[in-house]
N, C-alpha and C. Protein backbone atom coordinates (compact mmCIF):
# COMPACT_ATOMS: atom_id res chain seq x y z
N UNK A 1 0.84 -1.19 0.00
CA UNK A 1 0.00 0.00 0.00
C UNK A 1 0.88 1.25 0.00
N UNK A 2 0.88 2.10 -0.94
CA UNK A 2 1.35 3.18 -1.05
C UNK A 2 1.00 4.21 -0.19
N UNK A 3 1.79 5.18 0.48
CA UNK A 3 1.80 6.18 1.41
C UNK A 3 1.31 7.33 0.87
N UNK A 4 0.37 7.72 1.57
CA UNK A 4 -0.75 9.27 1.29
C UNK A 4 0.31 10.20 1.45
N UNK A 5 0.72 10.92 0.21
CA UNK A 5 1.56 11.81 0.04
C UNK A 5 1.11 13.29 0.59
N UNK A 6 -0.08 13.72 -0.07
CA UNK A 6 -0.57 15.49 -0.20
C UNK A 6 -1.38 14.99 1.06
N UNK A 7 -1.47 16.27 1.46
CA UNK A 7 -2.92 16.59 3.00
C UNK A 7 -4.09 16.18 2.28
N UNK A 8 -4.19 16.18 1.03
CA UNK A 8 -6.23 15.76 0.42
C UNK A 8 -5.71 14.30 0.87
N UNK A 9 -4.73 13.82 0.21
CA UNK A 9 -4.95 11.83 0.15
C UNK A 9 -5.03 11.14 1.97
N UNK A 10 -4.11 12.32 2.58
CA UNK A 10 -4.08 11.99 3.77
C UNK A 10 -5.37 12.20 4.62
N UNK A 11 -5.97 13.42 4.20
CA UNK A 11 -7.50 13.30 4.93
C UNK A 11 -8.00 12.19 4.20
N UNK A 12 -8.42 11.76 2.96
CA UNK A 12 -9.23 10.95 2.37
C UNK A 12 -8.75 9.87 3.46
N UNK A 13 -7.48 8.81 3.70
CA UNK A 13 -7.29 8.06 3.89
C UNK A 13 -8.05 8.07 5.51
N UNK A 14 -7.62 9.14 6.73
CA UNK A 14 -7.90 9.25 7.76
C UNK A 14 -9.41 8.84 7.92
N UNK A 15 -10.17 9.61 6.79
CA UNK A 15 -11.92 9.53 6.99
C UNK A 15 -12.13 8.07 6.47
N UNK A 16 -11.31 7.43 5.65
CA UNK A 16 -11.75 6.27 5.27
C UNK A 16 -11.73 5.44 6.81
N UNK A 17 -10.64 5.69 8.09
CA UNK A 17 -10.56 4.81 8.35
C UNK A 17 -11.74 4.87 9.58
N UNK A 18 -11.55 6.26 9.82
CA UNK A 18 -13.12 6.50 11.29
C UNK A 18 -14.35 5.90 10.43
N UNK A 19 -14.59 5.76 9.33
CA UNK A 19 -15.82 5.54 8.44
C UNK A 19 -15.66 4.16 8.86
N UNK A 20 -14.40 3.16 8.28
CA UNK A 20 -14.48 2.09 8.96
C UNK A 20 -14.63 1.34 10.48
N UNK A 21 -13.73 2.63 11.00
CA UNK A 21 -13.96 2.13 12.66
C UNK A 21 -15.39 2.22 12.76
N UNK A 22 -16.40 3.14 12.68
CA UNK A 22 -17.61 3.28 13.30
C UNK A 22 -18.45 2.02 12.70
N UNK A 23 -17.80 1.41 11.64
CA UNK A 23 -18.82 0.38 10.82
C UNK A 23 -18.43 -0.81 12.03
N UNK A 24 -17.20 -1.16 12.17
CA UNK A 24 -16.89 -2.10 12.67
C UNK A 24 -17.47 -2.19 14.15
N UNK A 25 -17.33 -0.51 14.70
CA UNK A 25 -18.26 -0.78 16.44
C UNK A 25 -18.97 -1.09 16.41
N UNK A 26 -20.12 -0.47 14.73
CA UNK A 26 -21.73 -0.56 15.44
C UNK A 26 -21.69 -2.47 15.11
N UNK A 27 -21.04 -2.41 14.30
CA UNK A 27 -21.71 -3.93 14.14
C UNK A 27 -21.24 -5.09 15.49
N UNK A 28 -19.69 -4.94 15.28
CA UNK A 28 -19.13 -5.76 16.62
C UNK A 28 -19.17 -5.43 18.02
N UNK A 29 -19.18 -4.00 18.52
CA UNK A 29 -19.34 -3.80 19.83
C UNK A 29 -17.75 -3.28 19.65
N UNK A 30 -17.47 -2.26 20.65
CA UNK A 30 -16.40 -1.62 21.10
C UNK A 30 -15.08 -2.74 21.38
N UNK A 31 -15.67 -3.06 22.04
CA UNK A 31 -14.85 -4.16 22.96
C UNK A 31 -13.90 -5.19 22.06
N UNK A 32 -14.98 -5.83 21.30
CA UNK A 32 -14.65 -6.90 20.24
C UNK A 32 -14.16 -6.50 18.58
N UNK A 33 -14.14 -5.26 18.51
CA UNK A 33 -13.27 -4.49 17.08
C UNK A 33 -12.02 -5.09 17.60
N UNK A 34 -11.14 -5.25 16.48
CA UNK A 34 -9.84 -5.21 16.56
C UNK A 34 -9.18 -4.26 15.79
N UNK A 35 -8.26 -4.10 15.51
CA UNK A 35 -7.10 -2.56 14.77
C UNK A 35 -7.37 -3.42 13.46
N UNK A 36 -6.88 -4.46 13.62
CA UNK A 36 -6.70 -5.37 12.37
C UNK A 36 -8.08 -5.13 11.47
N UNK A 37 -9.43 -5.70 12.04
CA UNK A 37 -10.64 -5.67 11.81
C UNK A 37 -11.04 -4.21 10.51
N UNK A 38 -10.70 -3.09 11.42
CA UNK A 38 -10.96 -1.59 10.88
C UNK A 38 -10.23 -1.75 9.70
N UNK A 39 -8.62 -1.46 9.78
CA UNK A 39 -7.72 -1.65 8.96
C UNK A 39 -8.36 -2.72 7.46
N UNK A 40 -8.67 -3.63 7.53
CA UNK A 40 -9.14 -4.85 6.37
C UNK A 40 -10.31 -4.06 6.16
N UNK A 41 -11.18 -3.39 6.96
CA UNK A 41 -12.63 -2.55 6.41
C UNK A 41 -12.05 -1.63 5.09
N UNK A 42 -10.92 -0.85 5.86
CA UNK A 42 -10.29 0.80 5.15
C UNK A 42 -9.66 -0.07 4.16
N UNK A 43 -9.88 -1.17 3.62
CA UNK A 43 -8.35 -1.81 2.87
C UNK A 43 -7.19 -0.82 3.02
N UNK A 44 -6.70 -0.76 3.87
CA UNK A 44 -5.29 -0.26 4.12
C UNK A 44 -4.84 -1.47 5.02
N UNK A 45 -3.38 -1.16 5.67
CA UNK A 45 -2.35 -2.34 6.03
C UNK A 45 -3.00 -1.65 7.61
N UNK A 46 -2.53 -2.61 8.18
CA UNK A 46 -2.14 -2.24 9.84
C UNK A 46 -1.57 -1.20 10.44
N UNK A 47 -0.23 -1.26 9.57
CA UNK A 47 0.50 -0.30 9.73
C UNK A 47 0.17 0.90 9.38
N UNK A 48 -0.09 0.91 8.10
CA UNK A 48 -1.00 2.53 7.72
C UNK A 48 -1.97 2.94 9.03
N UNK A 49 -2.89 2.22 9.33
CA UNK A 49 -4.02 2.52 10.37
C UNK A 49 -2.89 3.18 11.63
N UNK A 50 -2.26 2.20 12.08
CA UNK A 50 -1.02 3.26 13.54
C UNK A 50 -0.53 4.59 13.01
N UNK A 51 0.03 4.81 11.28
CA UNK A 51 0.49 5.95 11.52
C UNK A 51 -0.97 6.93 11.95
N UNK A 52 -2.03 6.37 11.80
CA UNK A 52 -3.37 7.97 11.86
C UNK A 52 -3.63 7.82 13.74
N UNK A 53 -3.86 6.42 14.04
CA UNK A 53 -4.44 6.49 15.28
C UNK A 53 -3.41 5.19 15.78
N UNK A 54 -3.39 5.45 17.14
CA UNK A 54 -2.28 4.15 17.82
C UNK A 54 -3.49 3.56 18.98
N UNK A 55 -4.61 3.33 18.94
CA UNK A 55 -5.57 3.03 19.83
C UNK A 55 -6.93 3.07 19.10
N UNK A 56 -8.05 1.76 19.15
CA UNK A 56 -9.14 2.46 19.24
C UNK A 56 -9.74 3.41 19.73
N UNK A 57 -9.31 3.42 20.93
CA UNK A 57 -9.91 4.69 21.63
C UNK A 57 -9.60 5.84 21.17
N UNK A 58 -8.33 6.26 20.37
CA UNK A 58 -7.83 7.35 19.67
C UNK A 58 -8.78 7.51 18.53
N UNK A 59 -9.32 6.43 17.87
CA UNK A 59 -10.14 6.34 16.91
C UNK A 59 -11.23 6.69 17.27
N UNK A 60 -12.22 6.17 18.66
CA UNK A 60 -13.32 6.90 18.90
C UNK A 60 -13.70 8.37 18.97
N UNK A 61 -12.41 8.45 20.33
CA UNK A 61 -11.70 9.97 20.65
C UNK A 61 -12.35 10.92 19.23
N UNK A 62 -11.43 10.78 17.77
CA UNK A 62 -11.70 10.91 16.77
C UNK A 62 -12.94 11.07 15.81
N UNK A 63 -13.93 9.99 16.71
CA UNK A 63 -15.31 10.16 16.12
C UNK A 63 -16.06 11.11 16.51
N UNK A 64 -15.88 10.88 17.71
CA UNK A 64 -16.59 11.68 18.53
C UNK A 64 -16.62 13.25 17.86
N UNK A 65 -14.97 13.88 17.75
CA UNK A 65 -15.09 15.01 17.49
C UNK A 65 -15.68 15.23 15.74
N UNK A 66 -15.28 14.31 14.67
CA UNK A 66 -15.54 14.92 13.63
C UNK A 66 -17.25 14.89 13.22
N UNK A 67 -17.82 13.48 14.00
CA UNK A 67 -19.27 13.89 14.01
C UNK A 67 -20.32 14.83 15.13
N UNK A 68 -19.69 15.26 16.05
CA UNK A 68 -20.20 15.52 16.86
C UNK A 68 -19.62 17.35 16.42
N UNK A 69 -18.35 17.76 16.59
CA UNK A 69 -17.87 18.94 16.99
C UNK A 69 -19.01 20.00 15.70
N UNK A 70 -18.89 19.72 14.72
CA UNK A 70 -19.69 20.34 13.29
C UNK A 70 -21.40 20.52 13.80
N UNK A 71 -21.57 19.61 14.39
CA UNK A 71 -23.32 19.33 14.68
C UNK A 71 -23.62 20.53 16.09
N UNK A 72 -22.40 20.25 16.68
CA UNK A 72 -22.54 21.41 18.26
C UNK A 72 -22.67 22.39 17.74
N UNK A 73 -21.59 23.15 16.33
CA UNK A 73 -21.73 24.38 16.58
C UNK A 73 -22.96 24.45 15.96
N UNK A 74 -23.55 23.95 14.57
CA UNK A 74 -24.93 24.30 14.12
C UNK A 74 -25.80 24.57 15.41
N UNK A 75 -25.49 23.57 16.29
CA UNK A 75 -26.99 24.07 17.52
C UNK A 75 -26.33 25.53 18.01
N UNK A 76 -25.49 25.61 18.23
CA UNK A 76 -25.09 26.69 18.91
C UNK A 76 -25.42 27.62 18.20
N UNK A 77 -25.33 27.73 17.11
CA UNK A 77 -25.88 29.39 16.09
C UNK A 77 -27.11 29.23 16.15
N UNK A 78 -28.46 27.54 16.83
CA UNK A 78 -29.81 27.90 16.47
C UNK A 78 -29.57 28.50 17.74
N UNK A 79 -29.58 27.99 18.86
CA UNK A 79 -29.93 28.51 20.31
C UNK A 79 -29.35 30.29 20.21
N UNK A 80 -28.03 30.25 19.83
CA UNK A 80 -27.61 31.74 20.16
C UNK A 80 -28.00 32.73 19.39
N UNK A 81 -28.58 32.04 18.17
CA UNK A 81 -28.73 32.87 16.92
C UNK A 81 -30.55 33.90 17.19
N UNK A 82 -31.21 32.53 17.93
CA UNK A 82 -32.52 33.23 17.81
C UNK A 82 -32.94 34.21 18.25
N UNK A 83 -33.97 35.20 18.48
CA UNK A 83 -34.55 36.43 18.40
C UNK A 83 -35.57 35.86 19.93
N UNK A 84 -36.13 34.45 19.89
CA UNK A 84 -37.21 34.47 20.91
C UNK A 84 -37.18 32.66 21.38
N UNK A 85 -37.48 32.47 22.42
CA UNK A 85 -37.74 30.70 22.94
C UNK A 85 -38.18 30.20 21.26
N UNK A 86 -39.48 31.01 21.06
CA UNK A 86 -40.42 29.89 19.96
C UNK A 86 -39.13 29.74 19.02
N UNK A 87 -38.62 30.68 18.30
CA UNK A 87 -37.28 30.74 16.87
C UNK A 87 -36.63 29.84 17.33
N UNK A 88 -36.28 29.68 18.45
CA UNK A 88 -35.05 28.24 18.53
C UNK A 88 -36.00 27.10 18.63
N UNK A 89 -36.60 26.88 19.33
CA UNK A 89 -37.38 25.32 19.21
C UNK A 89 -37.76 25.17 17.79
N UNK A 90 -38.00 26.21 16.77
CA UNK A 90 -38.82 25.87 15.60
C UNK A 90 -37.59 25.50 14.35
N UNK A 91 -36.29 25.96 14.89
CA UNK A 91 -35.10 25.65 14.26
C UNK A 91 -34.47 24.36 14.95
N UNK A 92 -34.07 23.93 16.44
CA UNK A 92 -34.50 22.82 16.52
C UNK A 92 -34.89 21.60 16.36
N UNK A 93 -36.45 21.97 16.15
CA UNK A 93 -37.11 20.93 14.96
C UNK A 93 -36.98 20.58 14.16
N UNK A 94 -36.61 21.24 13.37
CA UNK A 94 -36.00 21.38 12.16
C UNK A 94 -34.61 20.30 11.89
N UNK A 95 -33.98 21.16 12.83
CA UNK A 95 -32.24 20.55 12.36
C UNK A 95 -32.40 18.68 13.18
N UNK A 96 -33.15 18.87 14.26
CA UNK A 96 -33.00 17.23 15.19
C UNK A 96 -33.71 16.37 13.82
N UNK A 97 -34.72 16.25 12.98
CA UNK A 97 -34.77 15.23 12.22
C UNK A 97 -33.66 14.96 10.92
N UNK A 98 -32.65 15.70 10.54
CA UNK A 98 -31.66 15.91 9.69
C UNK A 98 -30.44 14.48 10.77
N UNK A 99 -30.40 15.40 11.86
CA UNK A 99 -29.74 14.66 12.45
C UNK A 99 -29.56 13.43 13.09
N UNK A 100 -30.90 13.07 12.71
CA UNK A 100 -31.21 11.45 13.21
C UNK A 100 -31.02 10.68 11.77
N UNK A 101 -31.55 11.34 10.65
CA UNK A 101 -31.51 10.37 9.68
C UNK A 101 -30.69 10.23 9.10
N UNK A 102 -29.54 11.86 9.00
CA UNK A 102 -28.76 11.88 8.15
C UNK A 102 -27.47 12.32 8.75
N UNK A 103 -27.38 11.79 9.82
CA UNK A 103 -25.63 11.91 10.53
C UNK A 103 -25.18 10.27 11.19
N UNK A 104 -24.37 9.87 11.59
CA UNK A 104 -23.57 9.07 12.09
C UNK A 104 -23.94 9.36 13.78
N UNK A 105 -24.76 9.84 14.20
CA UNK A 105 -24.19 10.51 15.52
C UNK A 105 -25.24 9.41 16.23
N UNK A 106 -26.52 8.60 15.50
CA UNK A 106 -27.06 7.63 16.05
C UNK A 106 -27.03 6.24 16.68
N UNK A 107 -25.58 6.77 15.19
CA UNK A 107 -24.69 4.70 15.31
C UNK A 107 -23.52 5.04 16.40
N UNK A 108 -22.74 6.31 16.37
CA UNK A 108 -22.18 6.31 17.99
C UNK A 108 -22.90 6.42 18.90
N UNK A 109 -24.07 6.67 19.19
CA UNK A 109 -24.72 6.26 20.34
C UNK A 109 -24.69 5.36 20.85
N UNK A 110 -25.30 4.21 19.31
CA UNK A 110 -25.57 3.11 20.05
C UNK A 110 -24.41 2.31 20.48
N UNK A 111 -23.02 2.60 20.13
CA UNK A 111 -21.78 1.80 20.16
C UNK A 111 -21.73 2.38 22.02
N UNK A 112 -21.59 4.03 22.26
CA UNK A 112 -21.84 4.23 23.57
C UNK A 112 -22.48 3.40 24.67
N UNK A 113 -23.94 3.35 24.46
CA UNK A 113 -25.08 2.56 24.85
C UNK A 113 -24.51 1.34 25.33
N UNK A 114 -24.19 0.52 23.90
CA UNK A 114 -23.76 -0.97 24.03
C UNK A 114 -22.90 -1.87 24.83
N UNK A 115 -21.63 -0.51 24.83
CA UNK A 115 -20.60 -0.91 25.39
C UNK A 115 -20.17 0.34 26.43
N UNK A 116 -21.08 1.07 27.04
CA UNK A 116 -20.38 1.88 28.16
C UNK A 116 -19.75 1.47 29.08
N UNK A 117 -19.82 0.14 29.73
CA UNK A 117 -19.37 -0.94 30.69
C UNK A 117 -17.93 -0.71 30.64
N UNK A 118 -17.19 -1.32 29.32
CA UNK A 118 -15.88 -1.50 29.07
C UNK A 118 -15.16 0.34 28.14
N UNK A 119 -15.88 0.86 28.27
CA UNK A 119 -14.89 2.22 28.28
C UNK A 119 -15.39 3.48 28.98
N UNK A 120 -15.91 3.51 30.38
CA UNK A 120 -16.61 4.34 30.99
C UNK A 120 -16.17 6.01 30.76
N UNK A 121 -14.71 6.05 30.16
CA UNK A 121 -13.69 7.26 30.36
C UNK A 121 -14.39 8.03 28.63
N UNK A 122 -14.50 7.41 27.64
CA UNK A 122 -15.27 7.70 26.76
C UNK A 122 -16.60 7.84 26.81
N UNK A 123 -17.28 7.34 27.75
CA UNK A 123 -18.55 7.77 27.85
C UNK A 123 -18.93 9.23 28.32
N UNK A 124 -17.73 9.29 29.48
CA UNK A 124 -17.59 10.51 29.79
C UNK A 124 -17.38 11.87 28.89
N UNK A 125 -16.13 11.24 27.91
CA UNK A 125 -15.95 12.73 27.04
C UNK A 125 -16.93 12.78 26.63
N UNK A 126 -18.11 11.69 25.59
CA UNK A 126 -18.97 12.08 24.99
C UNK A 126 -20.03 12.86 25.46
N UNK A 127 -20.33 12.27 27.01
CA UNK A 127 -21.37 13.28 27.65
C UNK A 127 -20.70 14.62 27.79
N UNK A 128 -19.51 14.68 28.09
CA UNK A 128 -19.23 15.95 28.88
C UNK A 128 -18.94 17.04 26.96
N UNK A 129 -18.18 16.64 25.98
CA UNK A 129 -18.29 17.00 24.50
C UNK A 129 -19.32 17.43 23.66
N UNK A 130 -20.46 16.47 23.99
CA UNK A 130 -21.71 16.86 23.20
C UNK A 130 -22.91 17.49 24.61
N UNK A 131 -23.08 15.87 24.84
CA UNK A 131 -24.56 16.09 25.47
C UNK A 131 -24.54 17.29 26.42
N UNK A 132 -23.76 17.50 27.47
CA UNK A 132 -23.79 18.31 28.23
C UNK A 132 -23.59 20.12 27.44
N UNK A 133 -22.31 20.05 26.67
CA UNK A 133 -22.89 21.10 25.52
C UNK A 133 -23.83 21.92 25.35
N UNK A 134 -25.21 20.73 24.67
CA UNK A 134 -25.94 20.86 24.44
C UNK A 134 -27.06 21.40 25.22
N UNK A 135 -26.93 20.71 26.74
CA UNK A 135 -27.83 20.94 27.68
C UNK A 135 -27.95 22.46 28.27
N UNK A 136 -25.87 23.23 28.22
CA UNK A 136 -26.31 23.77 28.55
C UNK A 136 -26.45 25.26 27.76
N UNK A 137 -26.41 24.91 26.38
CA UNK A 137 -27.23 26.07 25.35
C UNK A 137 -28.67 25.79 25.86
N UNK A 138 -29.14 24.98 26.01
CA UNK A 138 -30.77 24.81 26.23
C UNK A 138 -31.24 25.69 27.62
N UNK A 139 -30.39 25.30 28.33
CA UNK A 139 -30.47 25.87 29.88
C UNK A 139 -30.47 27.65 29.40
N UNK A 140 -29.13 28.00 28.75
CA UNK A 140 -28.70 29.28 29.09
C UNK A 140 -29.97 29.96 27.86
N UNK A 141 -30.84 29.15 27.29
CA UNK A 141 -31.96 29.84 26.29
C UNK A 141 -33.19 30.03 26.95
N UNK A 142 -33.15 29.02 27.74
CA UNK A 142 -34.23 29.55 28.76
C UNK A 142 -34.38 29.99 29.72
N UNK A 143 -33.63 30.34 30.12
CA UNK A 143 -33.02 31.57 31.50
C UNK A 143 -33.05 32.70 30.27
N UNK A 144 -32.24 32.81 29.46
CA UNK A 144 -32.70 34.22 29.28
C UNK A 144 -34.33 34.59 28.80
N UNK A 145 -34.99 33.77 28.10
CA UNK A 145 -36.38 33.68 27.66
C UNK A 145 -37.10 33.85 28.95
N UNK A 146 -36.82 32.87 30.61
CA UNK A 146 -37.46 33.37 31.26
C UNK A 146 -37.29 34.62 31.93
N UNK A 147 -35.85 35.42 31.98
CA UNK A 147 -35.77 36.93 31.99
C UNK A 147 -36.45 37.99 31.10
N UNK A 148 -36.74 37.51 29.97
CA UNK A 148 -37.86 38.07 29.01
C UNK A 148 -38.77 38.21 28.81
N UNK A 149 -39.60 37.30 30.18
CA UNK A 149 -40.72 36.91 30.48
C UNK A 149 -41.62 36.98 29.05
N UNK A 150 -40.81 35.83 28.43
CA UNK A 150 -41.63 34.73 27.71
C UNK A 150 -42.20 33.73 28.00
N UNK A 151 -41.37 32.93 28.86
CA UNK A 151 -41.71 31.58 29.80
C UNK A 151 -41.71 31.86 31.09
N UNK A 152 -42.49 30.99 31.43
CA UNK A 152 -42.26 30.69 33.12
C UNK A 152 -41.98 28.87 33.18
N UNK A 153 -40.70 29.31 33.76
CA UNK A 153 -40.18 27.79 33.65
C UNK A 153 -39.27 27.67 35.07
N UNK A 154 -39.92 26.91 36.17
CA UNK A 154 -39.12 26.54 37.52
C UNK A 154 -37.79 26.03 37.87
N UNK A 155 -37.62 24.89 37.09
CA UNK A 155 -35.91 24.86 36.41
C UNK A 155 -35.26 24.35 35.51
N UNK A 156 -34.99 25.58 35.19
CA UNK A 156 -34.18 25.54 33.65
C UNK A 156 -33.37 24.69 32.90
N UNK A 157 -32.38 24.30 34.37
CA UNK A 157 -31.54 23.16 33.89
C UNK A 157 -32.02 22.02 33.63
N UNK A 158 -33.32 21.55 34.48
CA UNK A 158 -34.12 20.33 34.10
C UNK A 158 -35.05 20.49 33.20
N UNK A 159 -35.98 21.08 32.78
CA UNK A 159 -36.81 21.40 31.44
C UNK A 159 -35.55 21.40 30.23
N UNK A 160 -34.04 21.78 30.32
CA UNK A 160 -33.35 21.65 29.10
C UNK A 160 -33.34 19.65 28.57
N UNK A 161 -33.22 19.47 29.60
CA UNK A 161 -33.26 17.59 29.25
C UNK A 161 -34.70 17.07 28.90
N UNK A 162 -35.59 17.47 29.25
CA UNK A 162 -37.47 17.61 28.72
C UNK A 162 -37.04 17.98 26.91
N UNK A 163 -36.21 19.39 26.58
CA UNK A 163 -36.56 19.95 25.43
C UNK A 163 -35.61 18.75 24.38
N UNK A 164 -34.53 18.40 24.93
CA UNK A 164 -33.67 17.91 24.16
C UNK A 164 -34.03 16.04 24.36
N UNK A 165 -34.91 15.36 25.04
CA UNK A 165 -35.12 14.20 25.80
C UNK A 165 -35.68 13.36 23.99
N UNK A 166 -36.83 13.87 22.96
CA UNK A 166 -37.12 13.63 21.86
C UNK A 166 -35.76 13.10 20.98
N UNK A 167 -34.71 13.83 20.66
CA UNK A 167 -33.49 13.47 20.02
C UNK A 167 -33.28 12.53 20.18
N UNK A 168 -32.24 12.56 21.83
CA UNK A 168 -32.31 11.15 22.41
C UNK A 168 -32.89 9.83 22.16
N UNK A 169 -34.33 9.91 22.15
CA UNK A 169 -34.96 8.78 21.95
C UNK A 169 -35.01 8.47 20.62
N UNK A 170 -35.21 9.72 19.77
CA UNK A 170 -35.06 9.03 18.00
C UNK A 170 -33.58 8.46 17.97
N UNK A 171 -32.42 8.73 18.41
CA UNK A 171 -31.55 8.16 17.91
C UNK A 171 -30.98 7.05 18.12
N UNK A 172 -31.56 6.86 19.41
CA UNK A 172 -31.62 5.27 19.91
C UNK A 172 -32.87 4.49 18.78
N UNK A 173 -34.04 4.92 18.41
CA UNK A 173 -34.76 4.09 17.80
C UNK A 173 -33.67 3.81 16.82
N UNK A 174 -34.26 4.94 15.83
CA UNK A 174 -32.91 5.02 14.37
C UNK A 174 -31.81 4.20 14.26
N UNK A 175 -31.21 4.23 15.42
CA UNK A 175 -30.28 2.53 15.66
C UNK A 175 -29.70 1.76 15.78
N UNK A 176 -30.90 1.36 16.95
CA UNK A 176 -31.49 0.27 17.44
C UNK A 176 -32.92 -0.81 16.49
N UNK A 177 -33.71 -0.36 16.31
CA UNK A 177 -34.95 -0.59 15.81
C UNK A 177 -35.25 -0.39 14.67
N UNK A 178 -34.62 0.61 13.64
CA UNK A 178 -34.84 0.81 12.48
C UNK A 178 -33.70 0.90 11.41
N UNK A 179 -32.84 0.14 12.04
CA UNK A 179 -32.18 -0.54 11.15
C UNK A 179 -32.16 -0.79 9.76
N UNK A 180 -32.89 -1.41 9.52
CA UNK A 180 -33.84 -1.98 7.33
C UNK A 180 -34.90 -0.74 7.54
N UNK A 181 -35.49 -0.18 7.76
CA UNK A 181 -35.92 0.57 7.44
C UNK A 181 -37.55 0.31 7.80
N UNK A 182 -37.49 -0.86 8.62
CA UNK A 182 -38.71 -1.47 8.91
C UNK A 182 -39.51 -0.50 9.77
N UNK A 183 -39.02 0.45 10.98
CA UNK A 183 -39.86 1.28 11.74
C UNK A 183 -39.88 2.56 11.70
N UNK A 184 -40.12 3.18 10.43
CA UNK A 184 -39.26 4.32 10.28
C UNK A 184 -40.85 5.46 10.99
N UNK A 185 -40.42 6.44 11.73
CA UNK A 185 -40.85 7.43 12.38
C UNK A 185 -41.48 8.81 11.56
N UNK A 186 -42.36 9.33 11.76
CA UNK A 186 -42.46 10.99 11.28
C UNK A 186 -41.68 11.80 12.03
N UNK A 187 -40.35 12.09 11.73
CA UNK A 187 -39.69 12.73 12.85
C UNK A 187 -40.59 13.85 12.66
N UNK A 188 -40.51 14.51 11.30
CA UNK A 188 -40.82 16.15 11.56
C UNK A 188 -42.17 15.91 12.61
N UNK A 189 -42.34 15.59 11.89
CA UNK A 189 -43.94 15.88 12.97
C UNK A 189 -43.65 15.47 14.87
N UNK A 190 -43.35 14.57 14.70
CA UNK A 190 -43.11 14.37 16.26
C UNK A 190 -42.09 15.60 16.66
N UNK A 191 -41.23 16.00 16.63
CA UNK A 191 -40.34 17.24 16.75
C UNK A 191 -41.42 18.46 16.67
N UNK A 192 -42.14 18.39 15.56
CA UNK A 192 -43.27 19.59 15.93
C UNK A 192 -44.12 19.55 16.72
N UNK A 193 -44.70 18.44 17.51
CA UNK A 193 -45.83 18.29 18.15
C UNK A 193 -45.13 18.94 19.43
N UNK A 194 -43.65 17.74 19.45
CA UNK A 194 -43.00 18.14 21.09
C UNK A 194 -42.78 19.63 20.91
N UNK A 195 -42.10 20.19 19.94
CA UNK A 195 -42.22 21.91 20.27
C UNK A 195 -43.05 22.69 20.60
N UNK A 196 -44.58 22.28 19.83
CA UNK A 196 -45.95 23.08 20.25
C UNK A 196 -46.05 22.78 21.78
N UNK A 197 -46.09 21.95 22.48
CA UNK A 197 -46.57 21.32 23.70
C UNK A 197 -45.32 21.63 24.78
N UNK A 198 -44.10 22.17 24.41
CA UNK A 198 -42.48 22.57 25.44
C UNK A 198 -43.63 23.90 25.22
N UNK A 199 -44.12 25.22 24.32
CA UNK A 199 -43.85 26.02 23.95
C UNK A 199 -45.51 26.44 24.95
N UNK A 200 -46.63 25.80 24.66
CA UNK A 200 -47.61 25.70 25.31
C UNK A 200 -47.46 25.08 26.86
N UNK A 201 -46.62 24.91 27.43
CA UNK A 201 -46.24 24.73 28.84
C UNK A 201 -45.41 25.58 29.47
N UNK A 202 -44.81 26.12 28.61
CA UNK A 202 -43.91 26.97 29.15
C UNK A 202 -44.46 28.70 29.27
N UNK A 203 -45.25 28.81 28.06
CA UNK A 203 -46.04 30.16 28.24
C UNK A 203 -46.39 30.80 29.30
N UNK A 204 -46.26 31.75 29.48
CA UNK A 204 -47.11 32.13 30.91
C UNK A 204 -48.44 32.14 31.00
N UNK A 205 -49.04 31.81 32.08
CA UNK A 205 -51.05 30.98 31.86
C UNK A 205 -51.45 32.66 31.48
């Protein structure tokens, strides 16, 4: 196997191989991938795979950020970007069914999920990288919304896991359960219903 000369062949090769690692978790489990395993996915050598990453976990490490870091900031321009509570939930909505059907960020879940047992220290970055992130743009949108007295909402930090709790569960369905395509969901609509009903609870009576 010939050596990725220019920075394009060398990214191409790198993404080939997280593309492979994530194939190999969701299917085998964290635990039970081998270097070798990924490597024969990427058809590259062994050796090629050590010069990019010297660990699966370097490889997750890796996933984590290139599917996850791109997706944070999009939320971050809906939450920071909006004008009022309703503008972000209705953008939100919007972007969470994109992201269930059409990102990777479902199948690291479920590799998370599957195997949190045997790498608890990665479970951690991921919560503390994304989810928490996330929670607390949600938090810091509704503290200021309830300083705006838009909402009346008792606490903020817990209604952010209520607003964001829908995602969650599609991306565990998505898969877990819908796999072939056998259970497939109305996201938009469910994402819109849960926004009308966060947005109608939170109103002031």
């Amino acid at each position: 196997m010939l050596r990725a000369r220019s920075d394009e062949a060398k990214d191409v090769r790198r993404q080939a191989l997280l593309s492979a690692a994530l194939d190999e978790f969701f299917e085998k489990g964290f635990a039970a991938t081998r270097m070798s395993d990924i490597a024969k996915r990427a058809k590259l050598s062994k050796g090629a795979l050590y010069l990019y990453f010297d660990s699966k976990v370097a490889l997750f490490e890796a996933l984590i950020e290139s599917l996850a870091m791109p997706n944070l900031q999009h939320m971050r321009q809906i939450m920071n970007g909006a004008s009022s509570v309703e503008e972000a939930l209705n953008g939100f909505q919007t972007f969470a069914p994109m992201l269930v059907r059409h990102t990777d960020l479902p199948r690291l879940l479920k590799v998370l999920v599957g195997d949190s047992h045997t790498f608890p220290d990665l479970v951690s970055r991921y919560r503390k990288d994304l989810i928490e992130q996330v929670l607390a743009m949600v938090t810091a949108l509704l503290e200021r919304a309830k300083s705006a007295g838009e909402i009346e909402v008792e606490n903020p930090t817990l209604t952010a896991r209520l607003v964001i709790a829908p995602l969650i569960l599609s991306a565990v369905w998505q898969a877990v359960f819908n796999r072939r395509g056998e259970a497939e969901v109305d996201l938009e609509t469910l994402f819109r219903i849960h926004g009308q009903l966060m947005l109608k609870a939170l109103r002031p009576a």
